[in-house]
Protein backbone atom coordinates (compact mmCIF):
# COMPACT_ATOMS: atom_id res chain seq x y z
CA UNK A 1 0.00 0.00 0.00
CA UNK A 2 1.38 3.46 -1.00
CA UNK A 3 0.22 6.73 0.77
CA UNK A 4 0.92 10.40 -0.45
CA UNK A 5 0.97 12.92 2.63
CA UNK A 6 -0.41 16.48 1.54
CA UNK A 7 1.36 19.72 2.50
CA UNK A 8 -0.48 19.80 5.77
CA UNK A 9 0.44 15.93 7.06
CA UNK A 10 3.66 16.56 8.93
CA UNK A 11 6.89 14.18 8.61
CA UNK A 12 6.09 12.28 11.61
CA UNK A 13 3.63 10.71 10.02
CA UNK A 14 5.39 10.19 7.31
CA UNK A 15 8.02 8.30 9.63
CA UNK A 16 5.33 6.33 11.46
CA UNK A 17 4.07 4.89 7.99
CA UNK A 18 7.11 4.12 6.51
CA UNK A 19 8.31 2.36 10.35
CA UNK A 20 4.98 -0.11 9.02
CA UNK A 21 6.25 -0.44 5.85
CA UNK A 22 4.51 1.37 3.81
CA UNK A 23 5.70 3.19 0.97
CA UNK A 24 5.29 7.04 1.48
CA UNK A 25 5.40 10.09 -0.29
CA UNK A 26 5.34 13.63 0.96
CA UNK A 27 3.94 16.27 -1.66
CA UNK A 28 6.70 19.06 0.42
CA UNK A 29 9.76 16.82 -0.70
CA UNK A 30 8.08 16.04 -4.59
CA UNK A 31 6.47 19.34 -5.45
CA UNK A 32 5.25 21.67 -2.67
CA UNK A 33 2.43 24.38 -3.95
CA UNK A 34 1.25 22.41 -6.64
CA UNK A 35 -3.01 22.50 -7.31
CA UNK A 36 -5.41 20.15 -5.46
CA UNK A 37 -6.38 18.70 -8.45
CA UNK A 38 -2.44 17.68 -9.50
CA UNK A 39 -2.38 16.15 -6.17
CA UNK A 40 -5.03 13.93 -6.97
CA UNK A 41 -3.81 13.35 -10.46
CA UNK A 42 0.03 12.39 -8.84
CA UNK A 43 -1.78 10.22 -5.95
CA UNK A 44 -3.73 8.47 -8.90
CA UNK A 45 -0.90 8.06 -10.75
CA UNK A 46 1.22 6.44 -8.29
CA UNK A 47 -1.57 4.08 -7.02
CA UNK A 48 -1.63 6.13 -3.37
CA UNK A 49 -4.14 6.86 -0.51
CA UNK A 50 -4.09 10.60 -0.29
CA UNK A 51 -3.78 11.30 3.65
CA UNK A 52 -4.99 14.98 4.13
CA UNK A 53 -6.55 17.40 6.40
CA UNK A 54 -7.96 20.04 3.35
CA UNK A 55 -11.69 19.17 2.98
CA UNK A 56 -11.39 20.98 -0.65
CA UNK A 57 -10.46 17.01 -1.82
CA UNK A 58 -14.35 16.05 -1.19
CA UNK A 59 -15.08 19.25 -3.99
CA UNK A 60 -12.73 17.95 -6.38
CA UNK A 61 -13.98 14.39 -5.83
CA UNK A 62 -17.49 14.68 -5.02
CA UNK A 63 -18.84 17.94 -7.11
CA UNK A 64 -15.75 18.00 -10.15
CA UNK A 65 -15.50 14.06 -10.38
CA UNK A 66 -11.80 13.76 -10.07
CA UNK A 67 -10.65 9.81 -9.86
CA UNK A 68 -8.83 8.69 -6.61
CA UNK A 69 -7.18 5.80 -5.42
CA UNK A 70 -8.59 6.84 -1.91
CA UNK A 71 -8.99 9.25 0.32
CA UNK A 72 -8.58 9.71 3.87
CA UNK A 73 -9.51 13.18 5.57
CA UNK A 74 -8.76 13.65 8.75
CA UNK A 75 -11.63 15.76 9.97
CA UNK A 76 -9.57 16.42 13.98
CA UNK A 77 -10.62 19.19 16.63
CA UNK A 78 -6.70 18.10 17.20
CA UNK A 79 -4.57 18.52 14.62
CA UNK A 80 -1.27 17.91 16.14
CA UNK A 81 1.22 14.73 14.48
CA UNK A 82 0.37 12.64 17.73
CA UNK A 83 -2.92 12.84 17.24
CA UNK A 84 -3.28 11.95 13.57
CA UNK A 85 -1.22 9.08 14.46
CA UNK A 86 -3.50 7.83 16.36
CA UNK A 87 -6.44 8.11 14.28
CA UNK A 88 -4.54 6.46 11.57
CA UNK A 89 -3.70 3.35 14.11
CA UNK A 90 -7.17 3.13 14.37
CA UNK A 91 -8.43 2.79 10.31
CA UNK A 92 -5.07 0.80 9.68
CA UNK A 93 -6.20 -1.34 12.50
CA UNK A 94 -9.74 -1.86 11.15
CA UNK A 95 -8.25 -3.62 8.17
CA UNK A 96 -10.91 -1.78 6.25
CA UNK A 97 -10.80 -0.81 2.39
CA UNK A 98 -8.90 2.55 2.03
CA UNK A 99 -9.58 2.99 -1.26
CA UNK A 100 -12.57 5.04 -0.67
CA UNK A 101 -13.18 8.77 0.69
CA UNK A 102 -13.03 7.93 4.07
CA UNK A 103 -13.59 10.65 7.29
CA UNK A 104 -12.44 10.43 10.42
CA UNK A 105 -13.36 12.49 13.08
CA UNK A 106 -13.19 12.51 16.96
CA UNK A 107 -15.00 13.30 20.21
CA UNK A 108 -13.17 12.85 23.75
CA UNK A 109 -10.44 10.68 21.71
CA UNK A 110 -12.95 8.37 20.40
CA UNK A 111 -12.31 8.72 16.50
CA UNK A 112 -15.71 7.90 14.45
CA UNK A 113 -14.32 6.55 10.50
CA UNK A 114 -17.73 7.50 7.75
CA UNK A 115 -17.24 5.88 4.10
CA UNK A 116 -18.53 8.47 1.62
CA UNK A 117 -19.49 6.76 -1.73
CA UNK A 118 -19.50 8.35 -5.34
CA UNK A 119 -23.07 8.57 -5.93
């Protein structure tokens, strides 16, 4: 499985995936600045799981009908490494398919995953 980190997933979590084994890529070593949508066209192309915190992915994917190879959007009242790192324990743990547009939110360190389908 092969992940690509947006601008605003720090390099510990980069770290923590690749310490799993998973092959990582960080859009602010490739090509920091580029457009949401060449994101999702370089995630696509390399067969990765966009990891990202910028809710302008469900747009591009829901509204504009960009492709993806899957989606995770960490939706966190705590946006600090530590705590995505913990969500992400949790949907790796699940064993779940990733390659949808998956949300993952959190109340009182409970973290709630919602599958949203392409209509």
């Amino acid at each position: 499985m092969k992940f690509l980190l947006d601008e605003n997933i720090g390099n510990k979590i980069a770290t923590f995936l690749r310490s799993l084994g998973y092959i990582t890529y960080r859009l602010r070593e490739i090509n920091p600045g580029i457009e949401d949508y060449e994101v999702l066209n370089f995630a696509v192309s390399q067969d990765a799981i966009l990891i990202t915190s910028d809710k302008d992915f469900g747009e591009l994917v829901f509204k504009e009908g960009f492709p993806h190879r899957g989606i995770i959007f960490l939706r966190l009242n705590d946006q600090s490494s530590e705590n995505k790192i913990r969500a992400l324990k949790v949907i790796l743990s699940r064993k779940r398919n990733l390659k949808d547009f998956l949300v993952i939110t959190e109340q009182e360190k409970t973290y709630k995953v919602r599958v949203r389908k392409i209509n």
